[in-house]
Protein backbone atom coordinates (compact mmCIF):
# COMPACT_ATOMS: atom_id res chain seq x y z
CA UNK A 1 0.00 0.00 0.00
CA UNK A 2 1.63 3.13 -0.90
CA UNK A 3 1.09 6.27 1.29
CA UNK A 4 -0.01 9.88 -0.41
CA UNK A 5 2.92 12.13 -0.05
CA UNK A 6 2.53 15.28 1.60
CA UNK A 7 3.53 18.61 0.23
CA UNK A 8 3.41 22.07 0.60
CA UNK A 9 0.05 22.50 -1.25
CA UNK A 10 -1.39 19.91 1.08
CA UNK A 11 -4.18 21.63 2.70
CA UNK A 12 -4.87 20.73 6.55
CA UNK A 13 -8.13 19.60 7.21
CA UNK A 14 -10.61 21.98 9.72
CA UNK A 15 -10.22 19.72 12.83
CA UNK A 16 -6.41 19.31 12.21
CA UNK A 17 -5.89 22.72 11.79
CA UNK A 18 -8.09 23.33 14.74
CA UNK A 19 -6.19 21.08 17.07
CA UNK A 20 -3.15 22.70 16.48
CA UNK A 21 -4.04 26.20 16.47
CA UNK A 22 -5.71 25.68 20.23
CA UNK A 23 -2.47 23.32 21.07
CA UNK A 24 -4.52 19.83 21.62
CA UNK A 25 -2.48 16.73 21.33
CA UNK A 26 -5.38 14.73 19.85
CA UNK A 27 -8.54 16.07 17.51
CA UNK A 28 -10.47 14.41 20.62
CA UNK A 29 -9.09 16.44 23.03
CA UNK A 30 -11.02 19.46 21.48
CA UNK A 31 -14.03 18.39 23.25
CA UNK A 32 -12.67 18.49 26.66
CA UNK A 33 -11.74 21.38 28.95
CA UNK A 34 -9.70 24.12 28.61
CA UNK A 35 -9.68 23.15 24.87
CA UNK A 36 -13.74 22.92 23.95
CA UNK A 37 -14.31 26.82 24.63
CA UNK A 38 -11.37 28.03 22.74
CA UNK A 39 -11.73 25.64 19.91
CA UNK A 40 -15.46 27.14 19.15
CA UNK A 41 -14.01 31.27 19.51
CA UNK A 42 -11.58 29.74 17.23
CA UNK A 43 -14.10 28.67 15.01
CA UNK A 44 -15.82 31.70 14.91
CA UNK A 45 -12.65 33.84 13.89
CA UNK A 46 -11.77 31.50 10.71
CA UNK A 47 -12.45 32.67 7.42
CA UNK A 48 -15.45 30.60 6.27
CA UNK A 49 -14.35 30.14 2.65
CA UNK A 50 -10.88 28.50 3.83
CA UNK A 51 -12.55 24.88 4.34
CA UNK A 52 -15.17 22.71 2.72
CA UNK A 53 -18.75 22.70 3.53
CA UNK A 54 -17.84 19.31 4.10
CA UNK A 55 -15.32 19.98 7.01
CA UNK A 56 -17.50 22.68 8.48
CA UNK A 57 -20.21 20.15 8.76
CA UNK A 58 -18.09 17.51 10.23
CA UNK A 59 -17.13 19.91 12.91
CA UNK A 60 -20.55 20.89 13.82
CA UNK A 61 -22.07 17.32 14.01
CA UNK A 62 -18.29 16.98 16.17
CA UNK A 63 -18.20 19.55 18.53
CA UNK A 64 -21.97 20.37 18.75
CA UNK A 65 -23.32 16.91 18.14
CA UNK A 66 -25.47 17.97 15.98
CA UNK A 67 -26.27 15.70 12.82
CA UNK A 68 -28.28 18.24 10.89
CA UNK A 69 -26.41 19.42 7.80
CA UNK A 70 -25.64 23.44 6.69
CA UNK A 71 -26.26 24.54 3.69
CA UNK A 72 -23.06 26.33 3.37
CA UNK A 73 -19.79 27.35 5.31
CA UNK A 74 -21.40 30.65 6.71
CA UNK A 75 -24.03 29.10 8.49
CA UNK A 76 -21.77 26.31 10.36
CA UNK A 77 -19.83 28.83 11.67
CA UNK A 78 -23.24 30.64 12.56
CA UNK A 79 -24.16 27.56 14.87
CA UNK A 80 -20.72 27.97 17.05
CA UNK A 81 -21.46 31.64 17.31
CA UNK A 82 -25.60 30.38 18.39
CA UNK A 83 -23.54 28.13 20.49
CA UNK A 84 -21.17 30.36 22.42
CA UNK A 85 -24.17 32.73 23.16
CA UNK A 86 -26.89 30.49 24.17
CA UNK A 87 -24.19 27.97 26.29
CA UNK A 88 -22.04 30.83 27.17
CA UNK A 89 -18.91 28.42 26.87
């Protein structure tokens, strides 16, 4: 089985890039204290058009367990913004 290479064009995915940017070890960690709050300000700060509707919605059904698809980038990152302010994380 041969592996993909990486290169510098390699884009990270949303979660990856997410787990590094708050410092978490693991994409798991995210969901755990100190990490959860700062991962969704995070969230809110990202440009929406720099991942996938895809990745968006795999961090919302993620972090918010909540299965029910966007229709685009700008309203996933509307639900961690709902989020913060109803939860006040």
């Amino acid at each position: 089985m041969k592996e993909k290479a990486v290169t510098e064009t390699t884009r990270m995915e949303l979660l990856e890039e997410l787990r590094m940017a708050i410092g978490a070890d693991f994409i798991s960690d995210i969901k755990f204290s100190p990490f959860y709050s700062i991962a969704l300000r995070h969230l809110t700060a990202l440009p929406v058009d720099r991942f996938s509707l895809h990745e968006w919605n795999d961090a919302v059904a993620y972090l918010l367990i909540d299965k029910r698809r966007c229709a685009n980038p700008h309203e996933a990152q509307q639900r961690f913004k709902r989020y913060l302010a109803e939860k006040r994380v």
